[in-house]
Protein backbone atom coordinates (compact mmCIF):
# COMPACT_ATOMS: atom_id res chain seq x y z
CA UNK A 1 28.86 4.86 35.28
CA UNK A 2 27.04 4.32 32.35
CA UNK A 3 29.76 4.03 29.98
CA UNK A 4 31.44 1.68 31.95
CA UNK A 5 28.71 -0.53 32.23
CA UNK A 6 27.66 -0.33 28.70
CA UNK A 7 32.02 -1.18 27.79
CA UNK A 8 31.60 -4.18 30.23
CA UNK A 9 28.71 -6.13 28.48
CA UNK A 10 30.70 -5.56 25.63
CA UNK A 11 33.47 -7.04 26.68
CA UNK A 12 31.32 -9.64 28.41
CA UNK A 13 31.60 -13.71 26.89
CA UNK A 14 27.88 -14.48 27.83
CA UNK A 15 24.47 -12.42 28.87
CA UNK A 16 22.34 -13.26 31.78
CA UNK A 17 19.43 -10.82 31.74
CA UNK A 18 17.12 -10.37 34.81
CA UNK A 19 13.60 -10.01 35.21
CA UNK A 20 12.60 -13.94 34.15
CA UNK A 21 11.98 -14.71 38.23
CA UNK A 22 9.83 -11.44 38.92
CA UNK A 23 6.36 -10.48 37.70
CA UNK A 24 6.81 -7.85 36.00
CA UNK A 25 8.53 -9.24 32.93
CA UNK A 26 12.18 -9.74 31.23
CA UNK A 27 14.69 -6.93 30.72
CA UNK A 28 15.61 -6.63 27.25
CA UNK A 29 17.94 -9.36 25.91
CA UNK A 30 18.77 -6.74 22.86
CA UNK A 31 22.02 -5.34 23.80
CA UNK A 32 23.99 -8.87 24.79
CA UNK A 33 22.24 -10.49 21.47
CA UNK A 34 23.69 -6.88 19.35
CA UNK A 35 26.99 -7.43 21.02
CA UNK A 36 26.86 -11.32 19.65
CA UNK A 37 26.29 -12.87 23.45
CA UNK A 38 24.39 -16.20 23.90
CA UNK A 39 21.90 -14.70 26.74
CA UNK A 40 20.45 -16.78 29.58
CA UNK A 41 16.98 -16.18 31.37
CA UNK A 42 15.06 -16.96 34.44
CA UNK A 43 11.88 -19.14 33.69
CA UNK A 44 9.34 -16.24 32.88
CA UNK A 45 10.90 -15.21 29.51
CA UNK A 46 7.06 -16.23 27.16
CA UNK A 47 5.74 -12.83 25.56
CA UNK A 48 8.78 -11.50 25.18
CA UNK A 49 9.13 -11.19 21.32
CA UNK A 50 12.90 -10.68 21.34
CA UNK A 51 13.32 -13.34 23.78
CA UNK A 52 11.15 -15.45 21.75
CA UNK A 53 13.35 -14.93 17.90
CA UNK A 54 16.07 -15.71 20.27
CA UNK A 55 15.24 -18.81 21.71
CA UNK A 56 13.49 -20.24 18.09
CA UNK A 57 17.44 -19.71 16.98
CA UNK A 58 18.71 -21.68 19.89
CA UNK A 59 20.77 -18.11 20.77
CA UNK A 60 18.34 -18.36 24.60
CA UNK A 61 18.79 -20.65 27.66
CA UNK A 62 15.62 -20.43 29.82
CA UNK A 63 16.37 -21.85 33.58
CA UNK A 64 13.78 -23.36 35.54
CA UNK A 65 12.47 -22.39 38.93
CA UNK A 66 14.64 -25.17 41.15
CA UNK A 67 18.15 -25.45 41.15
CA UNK A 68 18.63 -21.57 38.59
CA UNK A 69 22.17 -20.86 39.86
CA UNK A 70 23.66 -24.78 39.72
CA UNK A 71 21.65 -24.87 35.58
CA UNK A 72 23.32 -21.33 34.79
CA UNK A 73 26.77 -22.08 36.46
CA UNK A 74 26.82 -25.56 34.66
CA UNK A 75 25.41 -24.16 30.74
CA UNK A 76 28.16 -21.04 31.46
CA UNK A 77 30.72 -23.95 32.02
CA UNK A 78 29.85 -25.69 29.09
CA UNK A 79 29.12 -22.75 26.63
CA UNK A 80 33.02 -21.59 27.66
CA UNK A 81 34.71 -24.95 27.23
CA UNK A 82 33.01 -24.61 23.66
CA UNK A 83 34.28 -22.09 22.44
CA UNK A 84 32.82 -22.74 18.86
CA UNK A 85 29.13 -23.75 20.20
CA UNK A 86 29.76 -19.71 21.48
CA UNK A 87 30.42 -18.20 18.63
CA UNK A 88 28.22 -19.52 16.38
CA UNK A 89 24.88 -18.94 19.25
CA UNK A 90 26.67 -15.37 19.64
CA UNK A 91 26.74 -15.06 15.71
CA UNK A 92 23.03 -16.59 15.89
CA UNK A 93 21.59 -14.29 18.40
CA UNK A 94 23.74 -10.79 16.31
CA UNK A 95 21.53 -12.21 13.20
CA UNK A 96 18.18 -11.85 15.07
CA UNK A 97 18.90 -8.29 16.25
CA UNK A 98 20.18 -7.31 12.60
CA UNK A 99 17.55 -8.71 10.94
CA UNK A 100 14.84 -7.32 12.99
CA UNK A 101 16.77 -3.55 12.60
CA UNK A 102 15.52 -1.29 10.26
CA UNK A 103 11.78 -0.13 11.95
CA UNK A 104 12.62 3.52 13.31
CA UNK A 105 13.48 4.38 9.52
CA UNK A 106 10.38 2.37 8.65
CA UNK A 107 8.30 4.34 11.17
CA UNK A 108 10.33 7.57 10.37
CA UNK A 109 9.30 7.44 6.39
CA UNK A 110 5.89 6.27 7.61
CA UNK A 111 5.43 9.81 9.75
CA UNK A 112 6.52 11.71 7.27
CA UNK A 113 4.09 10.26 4.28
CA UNK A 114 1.51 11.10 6.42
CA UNK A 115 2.39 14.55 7.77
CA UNK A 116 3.03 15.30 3.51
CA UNK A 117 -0.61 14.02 2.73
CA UNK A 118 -2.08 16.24 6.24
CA UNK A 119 -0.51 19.20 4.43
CA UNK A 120 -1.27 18.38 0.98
CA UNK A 121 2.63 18.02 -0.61
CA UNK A 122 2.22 14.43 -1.69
């Protein structure tokens, strides 16, 4: 079930990801930015920090609290009819996830300097 999920939001033209009407806080708009998806979000989206590089690159539509289902239906409309608006917020919100890639081997290299130095290799 799992792979089939993950093969449908890649196949997918645009993200919504849930979490922005609850309390506990937004799922992770990641994977439909990776897969080059312009990603919509309920209303409590703030302290996200992947939410937040997506939106400052225009790649994240936050819906308000009245009226969530007539905004999304309309901007999913819209977004589809422009096909090149799409593609260039899908390229926008790829960008954001490649260029914040790269911290595991950060971390990784950062581990290992200081397991050398606990054990005296430097």
């Amino acid at each position: 079930l799992r792979r089939e999920g993950f093969a449908f939001r890649a196949l997918g033209a645009l993200a919504y990801v849930g979490g922005g009407f609850g309390r506990r806080g937004l799922h992770s708009v990641l994977e439909p930015a990776a897969w080059g998806r312009p990603v919509i979000v309920g209303p409590n989206w703030r302290g996200s920090r992947d939410a937040e590089a997506l939106k400052g690159v225009s790649a994240l539509t936050t819906l308000g609290w009245r009226k969530a289902s007539a905004e999304m239906a309309w901007h999913w409309s819209w977004l589809l009819e422009n096909s090149r608006l799409w593609a260039q917020l899908g390229a926008k919100a790829r960008e954001v996830v490649s260029n914040g890639s790269g911290a595991a081997n950060y971390i990784a290299g950062f581990v290992l300097e200081v397991l050398q130095k606990a054990e005296g290799r430097e």
